[in-house]
C-alpha atoms as a PDB file:
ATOM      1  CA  UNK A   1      89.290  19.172 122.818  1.00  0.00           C
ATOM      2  CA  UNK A   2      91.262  17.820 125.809  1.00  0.00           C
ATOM      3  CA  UNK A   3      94.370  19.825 127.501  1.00  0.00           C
ATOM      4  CA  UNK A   4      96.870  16.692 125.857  1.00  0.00           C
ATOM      5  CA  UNK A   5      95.999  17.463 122.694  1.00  0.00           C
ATOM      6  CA  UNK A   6      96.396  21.333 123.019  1.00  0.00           C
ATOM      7  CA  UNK A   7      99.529  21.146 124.443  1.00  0.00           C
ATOM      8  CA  UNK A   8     100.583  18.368 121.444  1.00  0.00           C
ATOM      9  CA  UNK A   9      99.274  20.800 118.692  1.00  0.00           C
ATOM     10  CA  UNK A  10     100.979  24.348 119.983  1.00  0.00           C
ATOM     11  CA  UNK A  11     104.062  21.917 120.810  1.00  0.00           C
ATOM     12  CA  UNK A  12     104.102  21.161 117.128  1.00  0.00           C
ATOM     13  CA  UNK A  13     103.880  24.156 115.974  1.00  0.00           C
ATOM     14  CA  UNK A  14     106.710  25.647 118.019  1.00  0.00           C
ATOM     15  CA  UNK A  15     108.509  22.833 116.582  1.00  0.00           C
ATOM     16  CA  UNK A  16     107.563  24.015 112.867  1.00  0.00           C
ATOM     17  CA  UNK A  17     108.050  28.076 114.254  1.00  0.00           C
ATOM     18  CA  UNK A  18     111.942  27.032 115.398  1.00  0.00           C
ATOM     19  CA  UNK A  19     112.770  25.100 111.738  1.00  0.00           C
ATOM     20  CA  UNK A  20     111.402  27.839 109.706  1.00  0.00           C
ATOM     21  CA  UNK A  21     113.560  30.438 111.488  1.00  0.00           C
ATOM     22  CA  UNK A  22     116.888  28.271 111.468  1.00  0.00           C
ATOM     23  CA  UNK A  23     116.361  26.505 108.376  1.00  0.00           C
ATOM     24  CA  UNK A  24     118.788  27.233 105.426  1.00  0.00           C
ATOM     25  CA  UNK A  25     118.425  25.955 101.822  1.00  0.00           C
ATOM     26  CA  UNK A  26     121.863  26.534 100.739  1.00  0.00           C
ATOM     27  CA  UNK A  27     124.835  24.602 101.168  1.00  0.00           C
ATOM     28  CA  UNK A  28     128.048  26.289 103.001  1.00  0.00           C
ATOM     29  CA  UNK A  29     131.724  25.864 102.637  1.00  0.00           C
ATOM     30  CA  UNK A  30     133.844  26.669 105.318  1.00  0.00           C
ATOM     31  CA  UNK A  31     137.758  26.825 105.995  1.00  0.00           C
ATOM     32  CA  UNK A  32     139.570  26.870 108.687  1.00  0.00           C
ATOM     33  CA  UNK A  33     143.134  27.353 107.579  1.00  0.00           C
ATOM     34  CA  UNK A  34     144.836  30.290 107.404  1.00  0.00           C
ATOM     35  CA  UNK A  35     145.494  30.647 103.841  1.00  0.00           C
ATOM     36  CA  UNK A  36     148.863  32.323 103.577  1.00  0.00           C
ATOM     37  CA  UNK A  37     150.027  29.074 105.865  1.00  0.00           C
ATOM     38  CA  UNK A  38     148.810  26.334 103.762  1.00  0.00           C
ATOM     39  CA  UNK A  39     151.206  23.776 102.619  1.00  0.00           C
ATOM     40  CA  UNK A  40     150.423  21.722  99.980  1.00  0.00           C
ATOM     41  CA  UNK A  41     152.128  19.430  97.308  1.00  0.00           C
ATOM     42  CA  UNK A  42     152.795  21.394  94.145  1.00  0.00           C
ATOM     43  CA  UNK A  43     152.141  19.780  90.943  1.00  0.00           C
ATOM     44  CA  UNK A  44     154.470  19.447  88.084  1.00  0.00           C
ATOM     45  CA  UNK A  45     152.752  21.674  85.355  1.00  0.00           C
ATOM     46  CA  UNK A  46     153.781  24.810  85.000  1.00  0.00           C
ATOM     47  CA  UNK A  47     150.486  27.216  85.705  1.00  0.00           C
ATOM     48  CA  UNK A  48     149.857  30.539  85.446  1.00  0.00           C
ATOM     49  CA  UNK A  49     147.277  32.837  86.811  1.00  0.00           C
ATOM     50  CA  UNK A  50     145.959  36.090  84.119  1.00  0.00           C
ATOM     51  CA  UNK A  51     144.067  38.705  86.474  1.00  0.00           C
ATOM     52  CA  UNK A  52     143.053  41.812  85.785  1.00  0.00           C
ATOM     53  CA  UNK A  53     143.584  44.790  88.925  1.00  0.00           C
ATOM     54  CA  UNK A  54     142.634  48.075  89.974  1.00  0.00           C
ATOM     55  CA  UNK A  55     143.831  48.926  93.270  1.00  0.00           C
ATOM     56  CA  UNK A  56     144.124  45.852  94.533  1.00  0.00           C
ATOM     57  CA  UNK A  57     143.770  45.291  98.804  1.00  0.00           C
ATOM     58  CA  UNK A  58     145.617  42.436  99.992  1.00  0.00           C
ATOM     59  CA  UNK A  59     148.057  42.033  96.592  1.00  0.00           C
ATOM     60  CA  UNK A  60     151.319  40.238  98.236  1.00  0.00           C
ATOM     61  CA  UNK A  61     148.725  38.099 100.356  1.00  0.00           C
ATOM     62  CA  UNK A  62     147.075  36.731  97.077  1.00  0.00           C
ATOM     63  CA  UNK A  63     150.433  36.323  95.468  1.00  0.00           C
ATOM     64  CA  UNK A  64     151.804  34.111  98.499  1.00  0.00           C
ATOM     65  CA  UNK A  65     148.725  32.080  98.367  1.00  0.00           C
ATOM     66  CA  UNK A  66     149.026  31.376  95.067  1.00  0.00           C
ATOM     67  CA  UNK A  67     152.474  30.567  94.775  1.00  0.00           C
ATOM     68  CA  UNK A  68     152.023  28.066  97.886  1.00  0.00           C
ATOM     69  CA  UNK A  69     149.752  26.320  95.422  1.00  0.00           C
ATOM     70  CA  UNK A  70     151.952  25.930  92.907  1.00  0.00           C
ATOM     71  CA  UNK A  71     151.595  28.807  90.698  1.00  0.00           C
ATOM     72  CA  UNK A  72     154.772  29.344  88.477  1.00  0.00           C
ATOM     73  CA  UNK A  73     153.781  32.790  87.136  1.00  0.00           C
ATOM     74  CA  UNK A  74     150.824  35.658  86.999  1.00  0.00           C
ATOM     75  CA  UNK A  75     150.156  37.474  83.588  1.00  0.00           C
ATOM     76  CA  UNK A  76     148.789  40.738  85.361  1.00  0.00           C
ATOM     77  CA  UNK A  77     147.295  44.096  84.173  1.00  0.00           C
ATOM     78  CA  UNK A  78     146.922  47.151  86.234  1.00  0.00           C
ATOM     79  CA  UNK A  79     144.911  49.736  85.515  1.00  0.00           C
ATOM     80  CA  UNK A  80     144.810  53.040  87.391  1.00  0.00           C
ATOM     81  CA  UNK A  81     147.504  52.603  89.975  1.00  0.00           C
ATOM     82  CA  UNK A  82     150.618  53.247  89.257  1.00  0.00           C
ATOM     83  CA  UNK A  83     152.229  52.843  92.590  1.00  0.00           C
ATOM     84  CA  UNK A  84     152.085  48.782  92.323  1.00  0.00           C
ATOM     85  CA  UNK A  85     155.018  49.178  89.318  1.00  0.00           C
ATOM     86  CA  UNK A  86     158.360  49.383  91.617  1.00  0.00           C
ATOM     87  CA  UNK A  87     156.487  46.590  93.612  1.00  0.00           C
ATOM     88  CA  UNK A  88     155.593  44.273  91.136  1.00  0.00           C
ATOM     89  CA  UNK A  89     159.681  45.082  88.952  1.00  0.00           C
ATOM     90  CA  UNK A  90     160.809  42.944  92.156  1.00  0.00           C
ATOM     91  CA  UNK A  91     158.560  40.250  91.993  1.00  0.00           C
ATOM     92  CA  UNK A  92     160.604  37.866  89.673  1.00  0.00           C
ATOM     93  CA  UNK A  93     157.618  35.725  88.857  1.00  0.00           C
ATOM     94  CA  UNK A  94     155.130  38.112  87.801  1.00  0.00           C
ATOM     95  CA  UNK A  95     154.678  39.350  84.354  1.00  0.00           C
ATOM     96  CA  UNK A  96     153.223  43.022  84.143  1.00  0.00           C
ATOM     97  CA  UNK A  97     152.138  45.795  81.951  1.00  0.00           C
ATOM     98  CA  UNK A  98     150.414  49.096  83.507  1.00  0.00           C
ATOM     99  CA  UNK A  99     147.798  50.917  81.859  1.00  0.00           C
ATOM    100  CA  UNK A 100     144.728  53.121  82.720  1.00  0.00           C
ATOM    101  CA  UNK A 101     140.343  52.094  82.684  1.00  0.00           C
ATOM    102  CA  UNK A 102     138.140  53.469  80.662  1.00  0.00           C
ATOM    103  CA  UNK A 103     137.622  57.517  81.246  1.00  0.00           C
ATOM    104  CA  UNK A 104     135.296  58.207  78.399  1.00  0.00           C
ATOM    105  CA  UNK A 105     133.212  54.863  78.210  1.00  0.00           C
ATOM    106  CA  UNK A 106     130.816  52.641  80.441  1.00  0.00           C
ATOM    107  CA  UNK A 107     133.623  50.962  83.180  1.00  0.00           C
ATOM    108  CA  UNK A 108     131.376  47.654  83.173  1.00  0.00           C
ATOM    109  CA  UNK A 109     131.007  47.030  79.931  1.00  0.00           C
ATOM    110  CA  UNK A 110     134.503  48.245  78.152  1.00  0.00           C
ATOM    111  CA  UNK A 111     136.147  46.302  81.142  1.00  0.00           C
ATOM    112  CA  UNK A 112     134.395  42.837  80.295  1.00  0.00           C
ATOM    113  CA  UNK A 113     136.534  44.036  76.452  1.00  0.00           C
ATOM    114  CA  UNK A 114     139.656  44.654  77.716  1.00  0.00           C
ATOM    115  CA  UNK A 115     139.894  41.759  79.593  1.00  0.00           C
ATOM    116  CA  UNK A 116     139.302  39.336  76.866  1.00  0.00           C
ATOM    117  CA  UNK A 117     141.744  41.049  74.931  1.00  0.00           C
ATOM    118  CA  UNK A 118     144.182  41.051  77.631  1.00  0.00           C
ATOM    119  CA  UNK A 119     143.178  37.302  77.836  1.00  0.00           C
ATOM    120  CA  UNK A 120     144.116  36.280  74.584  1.00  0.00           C
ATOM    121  CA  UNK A 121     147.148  38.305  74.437  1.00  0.00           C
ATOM    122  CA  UNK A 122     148.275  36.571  77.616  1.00  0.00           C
ATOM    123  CA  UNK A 123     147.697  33.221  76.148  1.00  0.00           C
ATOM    124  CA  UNK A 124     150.107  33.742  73.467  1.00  0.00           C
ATOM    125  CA  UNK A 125     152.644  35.698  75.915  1.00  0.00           C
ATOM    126  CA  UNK A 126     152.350  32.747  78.129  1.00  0.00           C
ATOM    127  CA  UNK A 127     153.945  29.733  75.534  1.00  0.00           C
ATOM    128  CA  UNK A 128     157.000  31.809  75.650  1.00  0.00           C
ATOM    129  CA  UNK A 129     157.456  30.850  79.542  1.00  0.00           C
ATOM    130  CA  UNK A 130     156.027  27.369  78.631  1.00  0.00           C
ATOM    131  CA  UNK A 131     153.141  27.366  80.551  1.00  0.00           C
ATOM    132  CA  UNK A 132     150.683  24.276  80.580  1.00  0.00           C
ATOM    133  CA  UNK A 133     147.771  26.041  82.286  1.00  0.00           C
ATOM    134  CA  UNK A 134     146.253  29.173  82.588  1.00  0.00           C
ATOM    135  CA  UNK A 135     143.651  30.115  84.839  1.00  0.00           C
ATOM    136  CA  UNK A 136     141.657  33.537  85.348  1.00  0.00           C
ATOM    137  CA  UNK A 137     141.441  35.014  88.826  1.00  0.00           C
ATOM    138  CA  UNK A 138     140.548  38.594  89.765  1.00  0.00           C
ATOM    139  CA  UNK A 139     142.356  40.222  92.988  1.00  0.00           C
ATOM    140  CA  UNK A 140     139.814  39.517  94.621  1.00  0.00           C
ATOM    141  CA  UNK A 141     139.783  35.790  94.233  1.00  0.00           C
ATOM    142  CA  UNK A 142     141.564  32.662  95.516  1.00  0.00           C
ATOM    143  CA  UNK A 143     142.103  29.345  94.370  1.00  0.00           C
ATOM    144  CA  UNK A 144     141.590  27.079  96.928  1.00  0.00           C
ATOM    145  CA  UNK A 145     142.001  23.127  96.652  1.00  0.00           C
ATOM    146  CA  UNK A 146     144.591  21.314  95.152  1.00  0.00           C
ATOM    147  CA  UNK A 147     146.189  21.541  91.368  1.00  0.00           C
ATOM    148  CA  UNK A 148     147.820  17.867  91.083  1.00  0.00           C
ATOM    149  CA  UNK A 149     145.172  17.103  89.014  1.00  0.00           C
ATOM    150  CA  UNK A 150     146.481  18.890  86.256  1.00  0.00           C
ATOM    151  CA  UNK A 151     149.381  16.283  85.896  1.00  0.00           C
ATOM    152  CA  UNK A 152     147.307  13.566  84.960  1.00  0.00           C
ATOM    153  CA  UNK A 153     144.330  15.634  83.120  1.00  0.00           C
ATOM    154  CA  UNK A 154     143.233  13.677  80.047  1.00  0.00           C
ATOM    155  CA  UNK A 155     145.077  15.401  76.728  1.00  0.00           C
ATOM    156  CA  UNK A 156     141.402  15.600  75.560  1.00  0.00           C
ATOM    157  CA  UNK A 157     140.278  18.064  78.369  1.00  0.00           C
ATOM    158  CA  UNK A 158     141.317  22.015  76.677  1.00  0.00           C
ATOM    159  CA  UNK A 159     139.070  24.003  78.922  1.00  0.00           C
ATOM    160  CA  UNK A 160     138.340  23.672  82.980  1.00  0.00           C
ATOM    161  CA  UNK A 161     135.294  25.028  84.711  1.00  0.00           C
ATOM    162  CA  UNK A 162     135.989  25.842  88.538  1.00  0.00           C
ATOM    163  CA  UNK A 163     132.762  26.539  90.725  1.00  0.00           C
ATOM    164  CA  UNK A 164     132.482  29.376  92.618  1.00  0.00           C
ATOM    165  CA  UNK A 165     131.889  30.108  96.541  1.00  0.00           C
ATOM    166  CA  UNK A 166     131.162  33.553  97.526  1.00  0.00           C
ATOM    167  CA  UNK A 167     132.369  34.860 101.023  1.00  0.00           C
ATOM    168  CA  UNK A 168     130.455  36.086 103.844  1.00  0.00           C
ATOM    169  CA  UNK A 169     131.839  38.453 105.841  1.00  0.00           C
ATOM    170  CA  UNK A 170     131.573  39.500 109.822  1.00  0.00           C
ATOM    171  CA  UNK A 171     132.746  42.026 111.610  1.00  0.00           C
ATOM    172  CA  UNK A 172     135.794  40.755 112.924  1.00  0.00           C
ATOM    173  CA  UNK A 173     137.440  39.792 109.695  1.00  0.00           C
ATOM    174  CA  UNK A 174     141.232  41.177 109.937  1.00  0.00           C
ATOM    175  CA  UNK A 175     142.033  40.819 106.110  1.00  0.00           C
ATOM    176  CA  UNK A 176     140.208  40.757 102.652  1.00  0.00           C
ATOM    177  CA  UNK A 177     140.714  37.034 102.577  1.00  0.00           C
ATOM    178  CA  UNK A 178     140.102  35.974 106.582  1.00  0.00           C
ATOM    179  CA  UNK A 179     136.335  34.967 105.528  1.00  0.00           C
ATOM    180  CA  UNK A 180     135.959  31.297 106.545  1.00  0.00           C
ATOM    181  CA  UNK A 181     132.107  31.159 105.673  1.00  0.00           C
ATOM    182  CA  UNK A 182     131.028  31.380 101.606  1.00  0.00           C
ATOM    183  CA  UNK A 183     127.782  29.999  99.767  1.00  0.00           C
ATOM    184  CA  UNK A 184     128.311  27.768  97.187  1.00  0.00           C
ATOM    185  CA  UNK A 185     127.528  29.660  94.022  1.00  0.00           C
ATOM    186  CA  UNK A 186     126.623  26.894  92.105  1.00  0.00           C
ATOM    187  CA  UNK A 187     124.373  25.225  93.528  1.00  0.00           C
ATOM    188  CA  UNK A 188     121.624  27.721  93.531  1.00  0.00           C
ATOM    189  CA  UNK A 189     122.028  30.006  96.517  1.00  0.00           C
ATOM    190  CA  UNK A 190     121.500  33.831  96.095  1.00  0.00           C
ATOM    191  CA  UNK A 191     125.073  34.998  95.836  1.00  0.00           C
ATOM    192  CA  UNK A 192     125.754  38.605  95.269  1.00  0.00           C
ATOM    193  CA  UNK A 193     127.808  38.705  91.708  1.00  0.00           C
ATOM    194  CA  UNK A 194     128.123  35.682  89.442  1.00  0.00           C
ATOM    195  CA  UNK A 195     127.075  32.330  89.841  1.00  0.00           C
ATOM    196  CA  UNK A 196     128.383  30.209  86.776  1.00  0.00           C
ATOM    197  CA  UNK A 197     132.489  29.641  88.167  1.00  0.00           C
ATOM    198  CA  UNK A 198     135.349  30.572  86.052  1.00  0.00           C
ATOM    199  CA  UNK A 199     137.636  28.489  84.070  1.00  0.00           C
ATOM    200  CA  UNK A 200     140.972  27.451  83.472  1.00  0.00           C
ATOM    201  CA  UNK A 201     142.853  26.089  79.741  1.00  0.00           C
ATOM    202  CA  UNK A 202     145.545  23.839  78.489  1.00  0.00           C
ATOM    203  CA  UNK A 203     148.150  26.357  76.670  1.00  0.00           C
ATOM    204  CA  UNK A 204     147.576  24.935  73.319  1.00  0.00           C
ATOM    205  CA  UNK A 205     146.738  25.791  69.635  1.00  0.00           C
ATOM    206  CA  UNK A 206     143.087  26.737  69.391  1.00  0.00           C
ATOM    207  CA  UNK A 207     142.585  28.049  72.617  1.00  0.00           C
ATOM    208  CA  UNK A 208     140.940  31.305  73.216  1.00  0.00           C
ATOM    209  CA  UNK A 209     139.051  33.361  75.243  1.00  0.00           C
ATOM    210  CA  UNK A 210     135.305  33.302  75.156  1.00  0.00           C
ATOM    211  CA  UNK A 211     134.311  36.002  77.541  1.00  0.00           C
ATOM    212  CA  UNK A 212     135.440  36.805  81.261  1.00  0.00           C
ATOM    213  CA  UNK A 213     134.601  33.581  82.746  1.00  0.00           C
ATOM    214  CA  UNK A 214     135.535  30.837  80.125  1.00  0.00           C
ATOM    215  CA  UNK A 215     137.646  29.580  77.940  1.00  0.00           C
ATOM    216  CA  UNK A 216     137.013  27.938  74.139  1.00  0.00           C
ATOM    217  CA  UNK A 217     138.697  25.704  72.326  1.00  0.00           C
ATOM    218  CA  UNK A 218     137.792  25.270  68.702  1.00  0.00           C
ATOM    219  CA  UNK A 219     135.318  28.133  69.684  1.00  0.00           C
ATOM    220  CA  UNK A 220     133.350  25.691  71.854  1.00  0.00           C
ATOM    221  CA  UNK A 221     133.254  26.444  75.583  1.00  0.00           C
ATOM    222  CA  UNK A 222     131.262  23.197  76.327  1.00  0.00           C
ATOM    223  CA  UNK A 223     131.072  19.230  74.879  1.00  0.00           C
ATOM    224  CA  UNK A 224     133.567  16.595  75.494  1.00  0.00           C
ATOM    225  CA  UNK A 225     136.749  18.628  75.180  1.00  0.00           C
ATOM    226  CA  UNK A 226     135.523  20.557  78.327  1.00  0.00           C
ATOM    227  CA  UNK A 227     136.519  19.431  82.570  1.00  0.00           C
ATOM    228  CA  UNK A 228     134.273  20.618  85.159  1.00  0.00           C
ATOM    229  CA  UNK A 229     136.391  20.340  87.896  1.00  0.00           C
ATOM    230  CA  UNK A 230     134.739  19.081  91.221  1.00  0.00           C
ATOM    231  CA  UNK A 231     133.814  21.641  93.687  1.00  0.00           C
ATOM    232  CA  UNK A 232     136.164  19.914  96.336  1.00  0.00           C
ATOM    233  CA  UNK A 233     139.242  19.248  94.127  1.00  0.00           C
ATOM    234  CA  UNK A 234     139.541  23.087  93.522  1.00  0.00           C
ATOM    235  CA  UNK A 235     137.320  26.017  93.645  1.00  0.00           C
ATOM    236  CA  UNK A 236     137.388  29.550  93.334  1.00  0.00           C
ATOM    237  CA  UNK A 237     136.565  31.739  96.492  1.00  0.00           C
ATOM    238  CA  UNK A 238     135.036  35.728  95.727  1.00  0.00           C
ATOM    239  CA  UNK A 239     136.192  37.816  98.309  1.00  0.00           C
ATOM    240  CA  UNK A 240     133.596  40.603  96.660  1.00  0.00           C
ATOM    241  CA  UNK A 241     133.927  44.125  98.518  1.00  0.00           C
ATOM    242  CA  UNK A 242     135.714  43.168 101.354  1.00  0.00           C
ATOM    243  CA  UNK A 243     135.956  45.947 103.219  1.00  0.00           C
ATOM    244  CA  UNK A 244     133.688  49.725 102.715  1.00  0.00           C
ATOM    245  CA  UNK A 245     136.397  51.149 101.271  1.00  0.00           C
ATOM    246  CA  UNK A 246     136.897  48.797  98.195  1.00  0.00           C
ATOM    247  CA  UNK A 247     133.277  48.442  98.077  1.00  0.00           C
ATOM    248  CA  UNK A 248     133.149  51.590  97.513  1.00  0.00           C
ATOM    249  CA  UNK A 249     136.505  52.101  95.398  1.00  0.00           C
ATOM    250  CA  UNK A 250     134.716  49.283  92.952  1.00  0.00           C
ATOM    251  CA  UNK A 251     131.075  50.807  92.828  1.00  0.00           C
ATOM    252  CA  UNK A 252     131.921  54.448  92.453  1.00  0.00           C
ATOM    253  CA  UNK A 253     134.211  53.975  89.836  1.00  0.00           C
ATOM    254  CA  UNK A 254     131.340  51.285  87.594  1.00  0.00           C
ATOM    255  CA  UNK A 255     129.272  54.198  88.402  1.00  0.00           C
ATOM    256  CA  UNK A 256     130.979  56.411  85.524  1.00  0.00           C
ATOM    257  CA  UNK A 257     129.342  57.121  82.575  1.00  0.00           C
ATOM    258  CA  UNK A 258     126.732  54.311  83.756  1.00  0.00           C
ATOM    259  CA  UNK A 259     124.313  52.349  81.453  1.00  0.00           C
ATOM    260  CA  UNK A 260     121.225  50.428  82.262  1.00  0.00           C
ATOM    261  CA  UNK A 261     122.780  47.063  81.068  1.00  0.00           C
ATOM    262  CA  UNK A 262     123.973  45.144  84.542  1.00  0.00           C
ATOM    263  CA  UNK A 263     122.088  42.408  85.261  1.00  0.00           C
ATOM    264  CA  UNK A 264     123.185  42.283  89.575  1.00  0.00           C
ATOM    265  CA  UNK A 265     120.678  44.120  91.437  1.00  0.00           C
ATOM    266  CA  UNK A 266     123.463  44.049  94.013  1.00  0.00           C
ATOM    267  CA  UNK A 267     125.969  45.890  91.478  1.00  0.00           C
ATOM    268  CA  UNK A 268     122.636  48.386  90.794  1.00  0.00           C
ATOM    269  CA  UNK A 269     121.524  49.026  94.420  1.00  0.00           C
ATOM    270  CA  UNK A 270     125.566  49.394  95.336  1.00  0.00           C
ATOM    271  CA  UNK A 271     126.627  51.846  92.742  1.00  0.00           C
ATOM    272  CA  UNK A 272     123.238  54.219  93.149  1.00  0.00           C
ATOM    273  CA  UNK A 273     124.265  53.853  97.234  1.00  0.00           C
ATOM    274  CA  UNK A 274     128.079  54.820  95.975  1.00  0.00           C
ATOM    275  CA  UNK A 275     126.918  57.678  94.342  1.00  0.00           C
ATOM    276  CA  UNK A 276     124.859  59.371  96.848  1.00  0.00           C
ATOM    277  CA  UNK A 277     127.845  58.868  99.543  1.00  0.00           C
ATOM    278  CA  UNK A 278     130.077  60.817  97.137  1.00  0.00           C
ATOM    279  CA  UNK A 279     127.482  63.410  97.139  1.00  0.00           C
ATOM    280  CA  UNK A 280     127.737  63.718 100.776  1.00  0.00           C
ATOM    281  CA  UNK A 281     131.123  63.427 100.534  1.00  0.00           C
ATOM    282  CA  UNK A 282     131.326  66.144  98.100  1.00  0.00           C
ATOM    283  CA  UNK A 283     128.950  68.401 100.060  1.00  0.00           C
ATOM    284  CA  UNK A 284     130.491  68.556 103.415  1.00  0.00           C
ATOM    285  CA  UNK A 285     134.401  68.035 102.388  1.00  0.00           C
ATOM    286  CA  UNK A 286     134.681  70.200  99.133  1.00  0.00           C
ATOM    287  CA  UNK A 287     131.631  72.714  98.420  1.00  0.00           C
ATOM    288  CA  UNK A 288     131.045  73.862 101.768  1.00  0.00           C
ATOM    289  CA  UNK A 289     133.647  75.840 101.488  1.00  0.00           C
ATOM    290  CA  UNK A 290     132.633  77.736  97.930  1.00  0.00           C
ATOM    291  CA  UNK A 291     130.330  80.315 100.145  1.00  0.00           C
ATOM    292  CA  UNK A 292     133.079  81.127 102.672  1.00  0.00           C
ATOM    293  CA  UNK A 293     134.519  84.714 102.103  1.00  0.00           C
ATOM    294  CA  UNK A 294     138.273  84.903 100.656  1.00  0.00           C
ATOM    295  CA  UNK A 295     139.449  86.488 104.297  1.00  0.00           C
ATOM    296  CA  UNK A 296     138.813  83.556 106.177  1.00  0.00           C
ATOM    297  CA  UNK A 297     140.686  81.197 103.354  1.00  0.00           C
ATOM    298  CA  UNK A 298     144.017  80.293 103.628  1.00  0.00           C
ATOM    299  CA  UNK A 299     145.712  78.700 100.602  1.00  0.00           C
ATOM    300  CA  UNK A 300     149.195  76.884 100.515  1.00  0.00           C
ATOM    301  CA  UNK A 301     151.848  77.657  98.177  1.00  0.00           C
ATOM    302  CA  UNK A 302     152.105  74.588  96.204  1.00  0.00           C
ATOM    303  CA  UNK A 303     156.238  74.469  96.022  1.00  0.00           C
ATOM    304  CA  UNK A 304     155.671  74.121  99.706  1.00  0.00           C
ATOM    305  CA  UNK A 305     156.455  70.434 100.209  1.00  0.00           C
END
């Protein structure tokens, strides 16, 4: 075997070496506007988001954004934070009611049921303001595209599917929704949480939820009466666990009175992590201190303010 041919074979397989380590089978999206600063043309329909919170990071952020889109009014629940009231009185085009989670059930699951409910209440609440659309976004998610569409939609279309891209963070990030980077969900890739969009309806007769991600009409989520929106029309970007904190604000808490019935190894592998940091947590912030003899305690009067 000659030196040439040496040379050719170990330069081919550098070659092969270089595409296996840079080579990526899923598809990206990137932005590159700053959403709170986009400027679009807003449609004529009247649309309104229903979303679901829990200590929500970023709140009046999502709200701009969506109004800049051309939402005319969120349908929102809050659950466990009762701080966001006075806020969300002032917000003239948000509709509200507080309430608490689940403290004696399984978070995951009994969330999933009061979300549907909350869903189909909303869609009745929401002919009163003469809405033409509904769509449902968590907190933690952005519409991103353009809703002009909806003007001309065929009168046949009832239900919308909207693909979903989930964000990849870096270290540099300076809000929950700064992300530029996401993998498109649908396509395939190995996103964290869901893969199969979320969906949007015409506010008509028939119309109802049929589960957390879609809607039914006739109670049919699928067939000719259903749009599946193209991915660059309008999507929906997951800003999932943004930051530690609300990582582990959301884990912690789906770690209560846990069952063995969520199919994300991410959600798994997260919530046994959560749990073990609030055991360390625990140890070194409140129990140390159960050992400690009563002369070297000092306890505060609590009318003291």
């Amino acid at each position: 075997m000659n030196k040439f041919y040496v040379n050719f074979i170990l330069i081919i397989y550098i070659l092969i070496f270089i595409f296996i380590l840079y080579y990526d089978p899923y598809e990206y999206f990137y932005i590159n506007e700053e959403f709170t600063n986009t400027q679009i043309v807003k449609p004529q329909s009247k649309i309104g988001l229903i979303t679901f919170m829990r200590k929500p990071i970023d709140l009046s952020l999502w709200l701009k954004h969506h109004r800049n889109l051309g939402i005319t009014k969120f349908f929102i629940r809050v659950e466990d934070t009762p701080e966001l009231e006075d806020y969300l009185k002032n917000q003239q085009d948000v509709w509200f009611e507080m309430s608490e989670s689940d403290k004696i059930g399984n978070n995951y699951e009994t969330l999933f049921q009061r979300q549907i409910i909350f869903i189909d209440k909303i869609l009745k609440v929401s002919k009163e303001y003469n809405i033409d659309f509904l769509f449902n976004v968590d907190v933690d998610e952005l519409l991103h595209g353009s809703l002009l569409f909806l003007d001309n939609l065929d009168k046949k279309y009832n239900c919308l599917v909207i693909e979903n891209a989930e964000a990849v963070y870096n270290e540099n990030e300076t809000s929950c929704f700064s992300a530029t980077k996401f993998i498109k969900c649908g396509q395939g890739a190995p996103c964290r949480a869901y893969v199969n969009g979320k969906s949007g309806a015409r506010v008509v007769d028939g119309v109802h939820s049929g589960g957390v991600h879609r809607f039914n009409y006739n109670n049919s989520n699928s067939g000719d009466n259903v749009y599946n929106v193209p991915f660059n029309d309008l999507k929906i970007l997951h800003f999932d666990a943004c930051s530690l904190g609300s990582w582990f604000e959301k884990f912690y808490h789906l770690s209560k009175n846990e069952k063995d019935n969520i199919p994300f190894s991410y959600y798994k592998d997260s919530i046994n992590a959560s749990k073990k940091a609030y055991e360390t947590y625990k140890k070194h912030t409140m129990d140390y201190a159960n050992n400690i003899s009563e002369d070297l305690l000092f306890i505060k009067d609590s009318n003291i303010s």
